[in-house]
PDB file of N, CA and C in Angstrom:
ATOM      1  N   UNK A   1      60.722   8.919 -44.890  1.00  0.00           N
ATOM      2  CA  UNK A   1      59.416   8.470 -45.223  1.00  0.00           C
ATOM      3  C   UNK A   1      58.513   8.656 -44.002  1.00  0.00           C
ATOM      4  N   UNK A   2      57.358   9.190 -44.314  1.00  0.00           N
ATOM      5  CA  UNK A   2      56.335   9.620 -43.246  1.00  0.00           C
ATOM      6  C   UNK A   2      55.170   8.537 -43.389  1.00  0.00           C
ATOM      7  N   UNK A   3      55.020   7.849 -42.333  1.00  0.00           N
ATOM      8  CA  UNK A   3      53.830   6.365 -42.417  1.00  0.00           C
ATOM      9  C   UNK A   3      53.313   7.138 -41.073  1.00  0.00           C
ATOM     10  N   UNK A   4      53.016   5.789 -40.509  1.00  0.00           N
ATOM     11  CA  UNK A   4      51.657   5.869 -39.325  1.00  0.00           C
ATOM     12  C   UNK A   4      52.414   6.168 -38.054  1.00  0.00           C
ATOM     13  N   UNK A   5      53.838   6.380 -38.063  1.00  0.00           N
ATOM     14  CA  UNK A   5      54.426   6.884 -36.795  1.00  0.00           C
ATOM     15  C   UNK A   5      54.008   8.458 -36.395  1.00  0.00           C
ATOM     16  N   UNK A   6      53.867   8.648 -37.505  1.00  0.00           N
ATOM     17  CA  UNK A   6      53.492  10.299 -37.052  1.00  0.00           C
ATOM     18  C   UNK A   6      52.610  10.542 -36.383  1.00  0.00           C
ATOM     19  N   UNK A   7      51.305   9.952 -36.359  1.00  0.00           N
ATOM     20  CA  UNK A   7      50.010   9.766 -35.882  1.00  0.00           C
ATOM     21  C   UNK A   7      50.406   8.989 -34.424  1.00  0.00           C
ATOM     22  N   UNK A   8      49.919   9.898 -33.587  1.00  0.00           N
ATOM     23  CA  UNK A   8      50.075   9.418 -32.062  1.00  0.00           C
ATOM     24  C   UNK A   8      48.959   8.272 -31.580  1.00  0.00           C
ATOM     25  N   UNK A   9      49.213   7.948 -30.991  1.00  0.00           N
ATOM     26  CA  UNK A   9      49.059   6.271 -30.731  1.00  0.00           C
ATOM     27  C   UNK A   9      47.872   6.375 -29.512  1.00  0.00           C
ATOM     28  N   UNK A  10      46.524   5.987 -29.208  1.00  0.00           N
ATOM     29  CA  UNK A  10      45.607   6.367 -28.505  1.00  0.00           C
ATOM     30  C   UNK A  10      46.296   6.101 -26.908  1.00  0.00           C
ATOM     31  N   UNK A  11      46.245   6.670 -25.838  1.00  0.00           N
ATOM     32  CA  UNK A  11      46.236   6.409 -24.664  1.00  0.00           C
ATOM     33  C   UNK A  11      45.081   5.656 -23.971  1.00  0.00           C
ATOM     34  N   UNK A  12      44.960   4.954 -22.766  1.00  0.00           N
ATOM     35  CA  UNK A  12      43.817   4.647 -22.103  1.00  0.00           C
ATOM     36  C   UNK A  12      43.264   5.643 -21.946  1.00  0.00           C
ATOM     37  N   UNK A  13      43.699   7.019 -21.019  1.00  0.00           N
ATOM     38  CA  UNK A  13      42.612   7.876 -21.151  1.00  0.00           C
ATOM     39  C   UNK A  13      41.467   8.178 -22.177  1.00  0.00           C
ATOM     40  N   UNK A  14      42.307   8.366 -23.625  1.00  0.00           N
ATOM     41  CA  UNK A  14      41.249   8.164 -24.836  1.00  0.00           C
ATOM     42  C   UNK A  14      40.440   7.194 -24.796  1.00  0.00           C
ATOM     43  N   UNK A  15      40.204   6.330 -23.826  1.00  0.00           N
ATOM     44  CA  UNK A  15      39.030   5.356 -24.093  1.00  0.00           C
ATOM     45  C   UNK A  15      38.021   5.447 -22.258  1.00  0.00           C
ATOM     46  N   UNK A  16      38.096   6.067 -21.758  1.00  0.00           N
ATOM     47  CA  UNK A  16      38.290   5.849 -20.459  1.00  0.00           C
ATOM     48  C   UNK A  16      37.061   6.886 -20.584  1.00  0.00           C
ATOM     49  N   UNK A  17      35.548   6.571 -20.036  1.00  0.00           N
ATOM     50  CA  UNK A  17      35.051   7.364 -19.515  1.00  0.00           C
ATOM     51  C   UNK A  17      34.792   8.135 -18.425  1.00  0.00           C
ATOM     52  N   UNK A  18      34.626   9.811 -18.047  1.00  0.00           N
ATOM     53  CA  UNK A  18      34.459  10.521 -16.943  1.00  0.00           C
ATOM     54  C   UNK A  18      34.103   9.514 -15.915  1.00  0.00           C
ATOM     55  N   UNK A  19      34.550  10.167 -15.030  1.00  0.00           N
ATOM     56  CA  UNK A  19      33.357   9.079 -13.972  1.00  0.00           C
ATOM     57  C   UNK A  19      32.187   9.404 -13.584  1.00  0.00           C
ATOM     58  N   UNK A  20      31.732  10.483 -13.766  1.00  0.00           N
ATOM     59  CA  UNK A  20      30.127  10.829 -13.714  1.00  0.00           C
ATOM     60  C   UNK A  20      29.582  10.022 -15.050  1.00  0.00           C
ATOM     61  N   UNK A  21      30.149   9.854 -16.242  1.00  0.00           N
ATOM     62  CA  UNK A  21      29.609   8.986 -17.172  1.00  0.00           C
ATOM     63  C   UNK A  21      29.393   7.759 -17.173  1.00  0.00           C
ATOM     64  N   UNK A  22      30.492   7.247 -16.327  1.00  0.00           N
ATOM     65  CA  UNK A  22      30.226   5.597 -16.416  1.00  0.00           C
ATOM     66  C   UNK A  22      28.856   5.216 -15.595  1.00  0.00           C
ATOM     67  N   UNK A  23      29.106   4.263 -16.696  1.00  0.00           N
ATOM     68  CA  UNK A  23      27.991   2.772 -15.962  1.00  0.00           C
ATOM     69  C   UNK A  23      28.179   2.213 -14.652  1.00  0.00           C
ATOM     70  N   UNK A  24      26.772   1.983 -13.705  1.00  0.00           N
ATOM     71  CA  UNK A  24      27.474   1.274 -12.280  1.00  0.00           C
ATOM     72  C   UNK A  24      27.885  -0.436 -12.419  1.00  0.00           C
ATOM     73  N   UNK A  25      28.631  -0.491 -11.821  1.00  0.00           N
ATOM     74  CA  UNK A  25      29.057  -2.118 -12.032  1.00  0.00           C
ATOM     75  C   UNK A  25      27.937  -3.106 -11.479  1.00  0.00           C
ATOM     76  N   UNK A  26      28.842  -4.131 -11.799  1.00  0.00           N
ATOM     77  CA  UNK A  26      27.409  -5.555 -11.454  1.00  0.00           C
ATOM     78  C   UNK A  26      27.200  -5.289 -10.041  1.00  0.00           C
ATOM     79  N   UNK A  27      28.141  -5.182  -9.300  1.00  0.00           N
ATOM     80  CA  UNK A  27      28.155  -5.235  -7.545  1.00  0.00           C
ATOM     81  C   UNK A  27      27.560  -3.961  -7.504  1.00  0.00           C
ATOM     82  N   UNK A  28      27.413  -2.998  -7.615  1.00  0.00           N
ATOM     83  CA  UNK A  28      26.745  -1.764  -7.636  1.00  0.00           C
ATOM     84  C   UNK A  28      25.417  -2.708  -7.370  1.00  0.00           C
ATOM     85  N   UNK A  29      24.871  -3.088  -8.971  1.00  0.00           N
ATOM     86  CA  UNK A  29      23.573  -3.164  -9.340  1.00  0.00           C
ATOM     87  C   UNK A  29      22.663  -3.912  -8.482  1.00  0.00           C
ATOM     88  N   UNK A  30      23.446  -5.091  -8.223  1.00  0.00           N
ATOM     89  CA  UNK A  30      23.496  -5.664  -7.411  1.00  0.00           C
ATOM     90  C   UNK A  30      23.144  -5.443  -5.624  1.00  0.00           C
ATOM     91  N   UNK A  31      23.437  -4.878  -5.493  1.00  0.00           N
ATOM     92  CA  UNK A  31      23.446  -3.673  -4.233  1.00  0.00           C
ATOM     93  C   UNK A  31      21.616  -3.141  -4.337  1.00  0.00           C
ATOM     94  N   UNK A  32      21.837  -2.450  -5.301  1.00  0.00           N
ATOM     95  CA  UNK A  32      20.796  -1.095  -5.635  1.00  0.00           C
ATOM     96  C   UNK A  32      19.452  -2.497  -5.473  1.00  0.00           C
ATOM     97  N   UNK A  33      19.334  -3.548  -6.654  1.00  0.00           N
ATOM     98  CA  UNK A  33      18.325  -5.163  -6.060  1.00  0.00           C
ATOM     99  C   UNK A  33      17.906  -4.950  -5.104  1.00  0.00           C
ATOM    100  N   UNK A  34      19.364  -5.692  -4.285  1.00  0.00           N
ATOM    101  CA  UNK A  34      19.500  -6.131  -3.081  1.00  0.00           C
ATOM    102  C   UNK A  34      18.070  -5.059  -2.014  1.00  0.00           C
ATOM    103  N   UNK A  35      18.751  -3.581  -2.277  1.00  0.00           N
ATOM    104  CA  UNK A  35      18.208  -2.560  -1.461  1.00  0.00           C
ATOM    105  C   UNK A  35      17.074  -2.600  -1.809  1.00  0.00           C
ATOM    106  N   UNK A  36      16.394  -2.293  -3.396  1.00  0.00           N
ATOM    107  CA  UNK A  36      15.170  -1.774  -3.925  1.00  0.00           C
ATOM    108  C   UNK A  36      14.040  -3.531  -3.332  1.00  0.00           C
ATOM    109  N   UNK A  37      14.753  -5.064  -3.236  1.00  0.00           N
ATOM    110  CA  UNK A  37      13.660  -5.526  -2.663  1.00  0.00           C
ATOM    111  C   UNK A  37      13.276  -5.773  -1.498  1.00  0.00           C
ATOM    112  N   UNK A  38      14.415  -5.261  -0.385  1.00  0.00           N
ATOM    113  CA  UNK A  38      14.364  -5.130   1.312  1.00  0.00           C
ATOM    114  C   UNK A  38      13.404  -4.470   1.132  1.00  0.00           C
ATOM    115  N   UNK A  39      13.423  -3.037   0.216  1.00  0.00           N
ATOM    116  CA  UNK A  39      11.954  -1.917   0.491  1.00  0.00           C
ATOM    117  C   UNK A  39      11.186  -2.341   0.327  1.00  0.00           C
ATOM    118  N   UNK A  40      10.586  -3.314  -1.164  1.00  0.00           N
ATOM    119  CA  UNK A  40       9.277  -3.730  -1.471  1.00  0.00           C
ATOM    120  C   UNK A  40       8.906  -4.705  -0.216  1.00  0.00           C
ATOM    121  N   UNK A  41       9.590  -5.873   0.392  1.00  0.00           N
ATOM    122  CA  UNK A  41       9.248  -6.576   0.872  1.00  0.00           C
ATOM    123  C   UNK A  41       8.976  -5.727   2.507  1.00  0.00           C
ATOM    124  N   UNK A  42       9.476  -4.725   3.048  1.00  0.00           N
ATOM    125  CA  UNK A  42       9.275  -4.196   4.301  1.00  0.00           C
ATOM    126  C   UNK A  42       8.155  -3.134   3.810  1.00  0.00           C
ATOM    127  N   UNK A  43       7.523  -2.716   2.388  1.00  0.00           N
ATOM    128  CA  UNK A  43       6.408  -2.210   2.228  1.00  0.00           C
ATOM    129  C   UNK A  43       5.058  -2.872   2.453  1.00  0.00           C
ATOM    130  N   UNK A  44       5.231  -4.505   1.251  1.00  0.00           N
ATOM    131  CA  UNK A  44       4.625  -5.202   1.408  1.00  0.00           C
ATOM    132  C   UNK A  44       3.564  -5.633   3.023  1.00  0.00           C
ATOM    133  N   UNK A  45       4.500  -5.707   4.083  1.00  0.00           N
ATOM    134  CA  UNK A  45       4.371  -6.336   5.305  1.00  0.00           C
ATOM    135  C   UNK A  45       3.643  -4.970   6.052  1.00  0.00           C
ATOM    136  N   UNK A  46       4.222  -4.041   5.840  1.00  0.00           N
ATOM    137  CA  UNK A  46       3.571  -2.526   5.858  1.00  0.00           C
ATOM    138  C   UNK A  46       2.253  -2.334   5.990  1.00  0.00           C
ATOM    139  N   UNK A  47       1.888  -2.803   4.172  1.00  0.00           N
ATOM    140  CA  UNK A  47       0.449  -2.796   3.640  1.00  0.00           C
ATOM    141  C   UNK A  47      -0.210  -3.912   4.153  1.00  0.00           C
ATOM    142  N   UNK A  48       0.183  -5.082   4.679  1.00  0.00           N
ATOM    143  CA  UNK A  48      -0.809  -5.982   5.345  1.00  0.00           C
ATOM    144  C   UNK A  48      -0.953  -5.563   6.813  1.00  0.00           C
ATOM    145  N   UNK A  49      -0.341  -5.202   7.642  1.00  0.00           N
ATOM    146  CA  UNK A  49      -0.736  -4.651   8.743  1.00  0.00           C
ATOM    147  C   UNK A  49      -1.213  -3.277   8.885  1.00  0.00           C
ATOM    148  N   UNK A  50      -1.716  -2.624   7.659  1.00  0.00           N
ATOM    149  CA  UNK A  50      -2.460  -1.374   7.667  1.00  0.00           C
ATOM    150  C   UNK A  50      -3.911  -1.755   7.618  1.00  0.00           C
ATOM    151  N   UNK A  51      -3.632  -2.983   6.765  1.00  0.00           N
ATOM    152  CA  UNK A  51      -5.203  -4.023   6.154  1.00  0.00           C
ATOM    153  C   UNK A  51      -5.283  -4.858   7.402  1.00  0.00           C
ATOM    154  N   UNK A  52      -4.698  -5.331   8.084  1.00  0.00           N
ATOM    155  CA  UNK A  52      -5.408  -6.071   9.445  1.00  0.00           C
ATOM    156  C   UNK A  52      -5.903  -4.695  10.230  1.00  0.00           C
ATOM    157  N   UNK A  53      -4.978  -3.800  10.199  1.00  0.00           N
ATOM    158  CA  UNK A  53      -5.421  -2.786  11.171  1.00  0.00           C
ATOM    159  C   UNK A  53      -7.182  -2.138  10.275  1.00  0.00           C
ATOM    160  N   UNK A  54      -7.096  -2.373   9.543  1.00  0.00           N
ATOM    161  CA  UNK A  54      -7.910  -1.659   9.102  1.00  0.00           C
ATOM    162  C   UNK A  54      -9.560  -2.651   8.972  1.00  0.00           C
ATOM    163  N   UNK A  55      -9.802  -3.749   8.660  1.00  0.00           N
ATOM    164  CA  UNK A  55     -10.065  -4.499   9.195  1.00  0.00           C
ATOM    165  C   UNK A  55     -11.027  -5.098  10.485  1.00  0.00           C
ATOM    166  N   UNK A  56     -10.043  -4.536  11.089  1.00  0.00           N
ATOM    167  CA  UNK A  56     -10.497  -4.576  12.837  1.00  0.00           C
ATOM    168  C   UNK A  56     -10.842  -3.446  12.934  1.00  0.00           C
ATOM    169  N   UNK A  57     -10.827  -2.203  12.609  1.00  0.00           N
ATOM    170  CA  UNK A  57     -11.301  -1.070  12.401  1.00  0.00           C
ATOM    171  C   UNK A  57     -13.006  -0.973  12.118  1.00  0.00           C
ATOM    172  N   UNK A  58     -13.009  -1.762  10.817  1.00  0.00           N
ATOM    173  CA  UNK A  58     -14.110  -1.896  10.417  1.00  0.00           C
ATOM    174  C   UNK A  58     -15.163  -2.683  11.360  1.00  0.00           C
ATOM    175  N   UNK A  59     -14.462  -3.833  11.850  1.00  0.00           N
ATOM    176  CA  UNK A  59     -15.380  -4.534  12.331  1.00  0.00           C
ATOM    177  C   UNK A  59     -15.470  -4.072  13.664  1.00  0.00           C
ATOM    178  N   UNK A  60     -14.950  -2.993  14.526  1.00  0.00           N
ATOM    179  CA  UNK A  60     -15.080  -2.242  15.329  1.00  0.00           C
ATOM    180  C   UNK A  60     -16.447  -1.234  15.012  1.00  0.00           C
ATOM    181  N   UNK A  61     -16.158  -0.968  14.151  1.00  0.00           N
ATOM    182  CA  UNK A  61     -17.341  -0.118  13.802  1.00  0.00           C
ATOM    183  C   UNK A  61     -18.794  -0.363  13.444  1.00  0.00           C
ATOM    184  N   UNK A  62     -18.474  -1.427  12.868  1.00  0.00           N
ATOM    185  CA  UNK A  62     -19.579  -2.239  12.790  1.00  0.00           C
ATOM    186  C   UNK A  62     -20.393  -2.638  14.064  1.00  0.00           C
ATOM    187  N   UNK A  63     -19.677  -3.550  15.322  1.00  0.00           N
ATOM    188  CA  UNK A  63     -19.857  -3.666  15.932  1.00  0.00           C
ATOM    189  C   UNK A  63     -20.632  -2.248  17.346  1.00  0.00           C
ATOM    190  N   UNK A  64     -19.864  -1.160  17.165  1.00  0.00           N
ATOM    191  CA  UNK A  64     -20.143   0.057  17.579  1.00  0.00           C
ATOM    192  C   UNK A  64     -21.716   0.397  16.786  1.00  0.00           C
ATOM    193  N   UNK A  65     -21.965   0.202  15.627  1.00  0.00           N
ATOM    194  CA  UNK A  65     -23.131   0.596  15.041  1.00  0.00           C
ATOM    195  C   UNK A  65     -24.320  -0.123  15.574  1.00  0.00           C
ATOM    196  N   UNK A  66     -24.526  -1.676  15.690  1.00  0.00           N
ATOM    197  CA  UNK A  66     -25.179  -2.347  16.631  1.00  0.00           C
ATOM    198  C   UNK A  66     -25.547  -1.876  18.010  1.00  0.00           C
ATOM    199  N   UNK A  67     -24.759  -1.755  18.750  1.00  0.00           N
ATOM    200  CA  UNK A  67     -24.778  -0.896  20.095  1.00  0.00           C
ATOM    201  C   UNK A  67     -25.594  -0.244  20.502  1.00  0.00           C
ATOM    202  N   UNK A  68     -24.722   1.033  18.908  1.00  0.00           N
ATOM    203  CA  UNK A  68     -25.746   2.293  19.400  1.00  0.00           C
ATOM    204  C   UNK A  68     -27.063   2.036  18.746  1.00  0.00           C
ATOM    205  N   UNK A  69     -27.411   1.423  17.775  1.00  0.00           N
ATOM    206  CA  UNK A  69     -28.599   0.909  17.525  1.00  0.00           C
ATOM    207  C   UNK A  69     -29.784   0.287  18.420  1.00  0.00           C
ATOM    208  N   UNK A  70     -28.958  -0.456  19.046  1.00  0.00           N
ATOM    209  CA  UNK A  70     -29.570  -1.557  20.248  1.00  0.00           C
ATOM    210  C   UNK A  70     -30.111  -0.196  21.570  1.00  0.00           C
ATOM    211  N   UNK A  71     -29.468   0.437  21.738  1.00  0.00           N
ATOM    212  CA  UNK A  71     -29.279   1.595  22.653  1.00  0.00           C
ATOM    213  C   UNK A  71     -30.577   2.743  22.556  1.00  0.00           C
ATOM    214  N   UNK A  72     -30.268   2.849  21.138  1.00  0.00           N
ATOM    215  CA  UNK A  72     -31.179   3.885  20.560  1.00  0.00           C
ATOM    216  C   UNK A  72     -33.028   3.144  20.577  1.00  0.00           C
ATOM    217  N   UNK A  73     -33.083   1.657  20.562  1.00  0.00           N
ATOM    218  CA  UNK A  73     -33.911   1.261  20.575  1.00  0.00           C
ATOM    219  C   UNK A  73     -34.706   1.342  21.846  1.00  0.00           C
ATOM    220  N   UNK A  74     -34.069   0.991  23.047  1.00  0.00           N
ATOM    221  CA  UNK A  74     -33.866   0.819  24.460  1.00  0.00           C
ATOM    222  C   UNK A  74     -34.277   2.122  24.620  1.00  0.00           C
ATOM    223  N   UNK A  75     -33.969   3.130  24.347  1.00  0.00           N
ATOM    224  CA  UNK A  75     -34.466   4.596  24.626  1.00  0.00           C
ATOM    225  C   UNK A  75     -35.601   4.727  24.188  1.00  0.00           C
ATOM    226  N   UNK A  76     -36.129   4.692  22.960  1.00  0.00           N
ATOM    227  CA  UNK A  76     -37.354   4.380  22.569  1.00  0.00           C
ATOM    228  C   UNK A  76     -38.220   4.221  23.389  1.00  0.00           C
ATOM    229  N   UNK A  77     -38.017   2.782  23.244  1.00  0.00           N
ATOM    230  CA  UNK A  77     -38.760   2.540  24.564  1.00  0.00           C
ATOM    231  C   UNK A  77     -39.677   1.320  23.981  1.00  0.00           C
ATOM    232  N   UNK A  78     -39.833   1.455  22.284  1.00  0.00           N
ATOM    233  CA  UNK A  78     -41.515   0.381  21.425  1.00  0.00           C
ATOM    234  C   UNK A  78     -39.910  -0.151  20.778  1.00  0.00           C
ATOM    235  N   UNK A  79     -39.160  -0.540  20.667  1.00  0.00           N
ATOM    236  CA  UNK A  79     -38.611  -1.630  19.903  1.00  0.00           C
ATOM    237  C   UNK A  79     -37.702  -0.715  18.799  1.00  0.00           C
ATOM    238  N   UNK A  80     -38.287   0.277  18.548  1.00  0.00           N
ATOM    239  CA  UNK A  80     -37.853   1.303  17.340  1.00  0.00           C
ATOM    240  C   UNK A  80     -36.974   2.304  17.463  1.00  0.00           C
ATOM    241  N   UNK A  81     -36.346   2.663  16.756  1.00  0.00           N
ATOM    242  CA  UNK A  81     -35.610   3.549  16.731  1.00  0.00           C
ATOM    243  C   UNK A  81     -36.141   5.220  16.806  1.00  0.00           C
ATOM    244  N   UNK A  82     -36.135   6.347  17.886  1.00  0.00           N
ATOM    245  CA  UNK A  82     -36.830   7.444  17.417  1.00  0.00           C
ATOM    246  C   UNK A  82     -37.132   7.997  16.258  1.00  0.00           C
ATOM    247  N   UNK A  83     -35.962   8.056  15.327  1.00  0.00           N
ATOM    248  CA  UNK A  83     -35.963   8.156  14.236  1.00  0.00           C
ATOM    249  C   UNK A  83     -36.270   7.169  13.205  1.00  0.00           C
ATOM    250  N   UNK A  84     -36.689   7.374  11.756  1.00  0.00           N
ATOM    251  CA  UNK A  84     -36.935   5.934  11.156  1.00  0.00           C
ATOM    252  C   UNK A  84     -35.738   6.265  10.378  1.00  0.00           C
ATOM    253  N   UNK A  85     -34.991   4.875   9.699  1.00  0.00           N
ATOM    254  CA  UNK A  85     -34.141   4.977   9.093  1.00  0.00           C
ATOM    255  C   UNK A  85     -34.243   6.076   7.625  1.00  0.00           C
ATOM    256  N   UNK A  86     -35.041   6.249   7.422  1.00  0.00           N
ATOM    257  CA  UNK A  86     -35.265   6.853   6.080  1.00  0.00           C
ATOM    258  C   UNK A  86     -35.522   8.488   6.135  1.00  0.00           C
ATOM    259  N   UNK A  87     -35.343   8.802   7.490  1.00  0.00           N
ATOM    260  CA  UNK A  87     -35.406   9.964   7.472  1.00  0.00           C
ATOM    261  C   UNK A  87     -34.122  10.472   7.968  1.00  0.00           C
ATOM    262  N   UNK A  88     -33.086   9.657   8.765  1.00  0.00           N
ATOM    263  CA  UNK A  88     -31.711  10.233   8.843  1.00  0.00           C
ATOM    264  C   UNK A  88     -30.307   9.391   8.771  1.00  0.00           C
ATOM    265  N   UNK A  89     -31.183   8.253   8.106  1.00  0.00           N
ATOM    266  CA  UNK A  89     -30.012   7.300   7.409  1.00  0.00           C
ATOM    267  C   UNK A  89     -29.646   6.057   8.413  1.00  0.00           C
ATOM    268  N   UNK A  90     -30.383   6.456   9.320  1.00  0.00           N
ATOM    269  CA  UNK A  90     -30.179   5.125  10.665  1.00  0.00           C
ATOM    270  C   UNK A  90     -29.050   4.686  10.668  1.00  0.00           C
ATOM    271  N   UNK A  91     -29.427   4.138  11.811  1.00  0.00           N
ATOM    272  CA  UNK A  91     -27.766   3.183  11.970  1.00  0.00           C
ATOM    273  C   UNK A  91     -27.631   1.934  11.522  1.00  0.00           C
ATOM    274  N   UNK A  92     -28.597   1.791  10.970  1.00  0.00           N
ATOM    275  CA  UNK A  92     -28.518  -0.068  10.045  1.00  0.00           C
ATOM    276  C   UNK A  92     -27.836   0.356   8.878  1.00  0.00           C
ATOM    277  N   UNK A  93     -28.313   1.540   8.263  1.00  0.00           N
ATOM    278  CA  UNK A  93     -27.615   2.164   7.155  1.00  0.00           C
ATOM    279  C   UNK A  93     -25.817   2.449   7.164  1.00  0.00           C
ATOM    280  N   UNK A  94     -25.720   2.374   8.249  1.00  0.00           N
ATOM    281  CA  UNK A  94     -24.097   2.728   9.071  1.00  0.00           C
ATOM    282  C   UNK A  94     -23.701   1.450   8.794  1.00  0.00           C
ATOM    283  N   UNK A  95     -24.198   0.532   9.507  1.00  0.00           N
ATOM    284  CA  UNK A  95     -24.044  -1.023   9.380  1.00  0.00           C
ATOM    285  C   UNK A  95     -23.421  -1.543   8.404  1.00  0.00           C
ATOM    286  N   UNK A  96     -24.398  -1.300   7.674  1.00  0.00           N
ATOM    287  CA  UNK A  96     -24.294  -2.059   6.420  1.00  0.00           C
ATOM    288  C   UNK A  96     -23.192  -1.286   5.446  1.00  0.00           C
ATOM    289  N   UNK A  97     -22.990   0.009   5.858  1.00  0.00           N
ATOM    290  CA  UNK A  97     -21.760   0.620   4.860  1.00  0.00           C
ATOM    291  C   UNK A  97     -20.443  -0.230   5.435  1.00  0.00           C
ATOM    292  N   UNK A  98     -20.488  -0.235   7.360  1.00  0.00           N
ATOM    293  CA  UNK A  98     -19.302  -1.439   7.515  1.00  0.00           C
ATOM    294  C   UNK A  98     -19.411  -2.165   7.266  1.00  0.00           C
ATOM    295  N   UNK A  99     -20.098  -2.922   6.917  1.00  0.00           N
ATOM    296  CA  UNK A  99     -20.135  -4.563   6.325  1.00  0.00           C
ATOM    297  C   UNK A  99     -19.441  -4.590   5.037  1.00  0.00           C
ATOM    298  N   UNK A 100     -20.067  -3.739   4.168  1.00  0.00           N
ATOM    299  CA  UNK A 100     -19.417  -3.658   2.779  1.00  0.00           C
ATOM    300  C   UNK A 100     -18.265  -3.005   2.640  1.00  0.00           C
ATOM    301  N   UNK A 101     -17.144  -2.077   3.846  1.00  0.00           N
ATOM    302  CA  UNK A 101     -15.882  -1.673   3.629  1.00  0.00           C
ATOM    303  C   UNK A 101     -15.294  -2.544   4.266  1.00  0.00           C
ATOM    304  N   UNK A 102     -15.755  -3.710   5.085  1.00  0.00           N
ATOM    305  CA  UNK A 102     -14.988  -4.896   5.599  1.00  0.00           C
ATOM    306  C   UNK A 102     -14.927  -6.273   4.905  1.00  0.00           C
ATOM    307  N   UNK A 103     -15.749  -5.973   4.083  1.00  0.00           N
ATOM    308  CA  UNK A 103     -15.810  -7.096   3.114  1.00  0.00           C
ATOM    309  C   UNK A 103     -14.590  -6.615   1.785  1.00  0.00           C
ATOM    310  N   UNK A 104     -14.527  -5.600   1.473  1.00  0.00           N
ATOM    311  CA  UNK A 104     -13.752  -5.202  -0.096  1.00  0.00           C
ATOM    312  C   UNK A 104     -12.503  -5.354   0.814  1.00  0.00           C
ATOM    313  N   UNK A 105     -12.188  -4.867   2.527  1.00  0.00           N
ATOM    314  CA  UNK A 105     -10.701  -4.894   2.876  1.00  0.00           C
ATOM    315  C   UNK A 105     -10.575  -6.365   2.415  1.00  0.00           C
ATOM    316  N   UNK A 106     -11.479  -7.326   3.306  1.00  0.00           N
ATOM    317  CA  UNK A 106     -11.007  -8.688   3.251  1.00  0.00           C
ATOM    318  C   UNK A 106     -10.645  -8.877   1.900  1.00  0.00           C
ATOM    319  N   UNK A 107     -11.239  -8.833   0.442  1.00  0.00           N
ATOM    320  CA  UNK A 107     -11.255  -9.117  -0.699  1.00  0.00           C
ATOM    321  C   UNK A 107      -9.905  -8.237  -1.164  1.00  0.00           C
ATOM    322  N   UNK A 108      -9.119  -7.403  -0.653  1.00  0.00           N
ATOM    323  CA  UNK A 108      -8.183  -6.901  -0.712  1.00  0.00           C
ATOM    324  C   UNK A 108      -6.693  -7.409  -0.345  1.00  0.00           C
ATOM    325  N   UNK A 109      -7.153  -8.094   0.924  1.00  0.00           N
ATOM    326  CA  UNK A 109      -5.684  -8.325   1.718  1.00  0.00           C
ATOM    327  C   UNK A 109      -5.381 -10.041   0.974  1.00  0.00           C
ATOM    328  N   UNK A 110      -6.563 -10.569   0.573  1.00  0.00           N
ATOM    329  CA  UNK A 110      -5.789 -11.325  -0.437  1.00  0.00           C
ATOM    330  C   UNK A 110      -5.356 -11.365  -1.782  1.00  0.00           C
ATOM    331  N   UNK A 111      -5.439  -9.853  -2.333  1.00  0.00           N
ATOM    332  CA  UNK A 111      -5.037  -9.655  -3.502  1.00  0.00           C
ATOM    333  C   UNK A 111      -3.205 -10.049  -3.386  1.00  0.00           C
ATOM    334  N   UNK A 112      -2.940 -10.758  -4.922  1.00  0.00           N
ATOM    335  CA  UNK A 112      -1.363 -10.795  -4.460  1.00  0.00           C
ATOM    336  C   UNK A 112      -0.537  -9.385  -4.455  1.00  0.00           C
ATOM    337  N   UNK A 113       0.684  -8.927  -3.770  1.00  0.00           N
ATOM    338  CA  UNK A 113       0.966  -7.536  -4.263  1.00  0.00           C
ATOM    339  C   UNK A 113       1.583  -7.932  -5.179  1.00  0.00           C
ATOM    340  N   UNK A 114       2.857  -8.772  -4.921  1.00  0.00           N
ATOM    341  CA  UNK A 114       3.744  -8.658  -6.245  1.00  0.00           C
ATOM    342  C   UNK A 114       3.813  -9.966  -7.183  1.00  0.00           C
ATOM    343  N   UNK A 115       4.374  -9.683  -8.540  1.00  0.00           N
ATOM    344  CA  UNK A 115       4.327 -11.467  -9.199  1.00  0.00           C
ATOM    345  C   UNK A 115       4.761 -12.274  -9.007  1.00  0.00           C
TER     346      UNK A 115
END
C-alpha cells in the first residue's frame, strides 16, 4: 500500500530563506535606530551652529554697513552720503536687507527641527 510515505518529508532548508533574502533582526534594527538618530541628532547641533554662525554673520554685516555709511558721510563732508540712496541703493538699503536676513535667521533657529 502506497500512503504519504512516498512523499518526502520537507527539510529545514525548504523553509529557510537565502540570506540575501532574509529580514534584518531586531538587534540589527535596532543598531541601524541607534545609528540613523546619533546622525539626526549630530545634524541637528550641526544646523544650529551654522545658524549662530550665521547670525553673527549677519549682524556683522549689518554692523559693517553702518560704518561704511558713517564713513561715507564723513567724506562728504554735509552730513550726506555722495551718492543718494536712490540712485545706487545706499547703504541704508544694505542695512536694512541685514536686518531682515537676521531677523528670519533668528525666527529660524527657533523653529523645532524634529517632533
Amino acid at each position: 500500500m502506497k500512503g504519504m510515505s512516498e512523499h518526502p518529508r520537507p527539510s529545514v532548508e525548504d523553509w529557510t530563506l537565502p540570506e540575501r533574502s532574509r529580514p534584518p533582526l531586531l538587534g540589527e534594527l535596532v543598531e541601524r535606530i541607534d545609528e540613523a538618530l546619533a546622525t539626526a541628532r549630530a545634524s541637528e547641533a550641526a544646523v544650529m551652529t551654522v545658524g549662530a554662525a550665521a547670525l553673527d554673520a549677519a549682524e556683522q554685516a549689518r554692523r559693517a554697513a553702518e560704518l561704511a555709511e558713517r564713513a561715507s558721510r564723513a567724506m562728504g563732508g554735509n552730513g550726506r552720503a555722495p551718492a543718494s540712496p536712490s540712485e545706487d541703493g545706499g547703504m541704508g538699503d544694505f542695512a536694512e536687507r541685514a536686518d531682515r536676513v537676521a531677523e528670519r535667521l533668528r525666527r529660524l533657529q527657533h523653529l523645532p527641527l524634529s517632533a
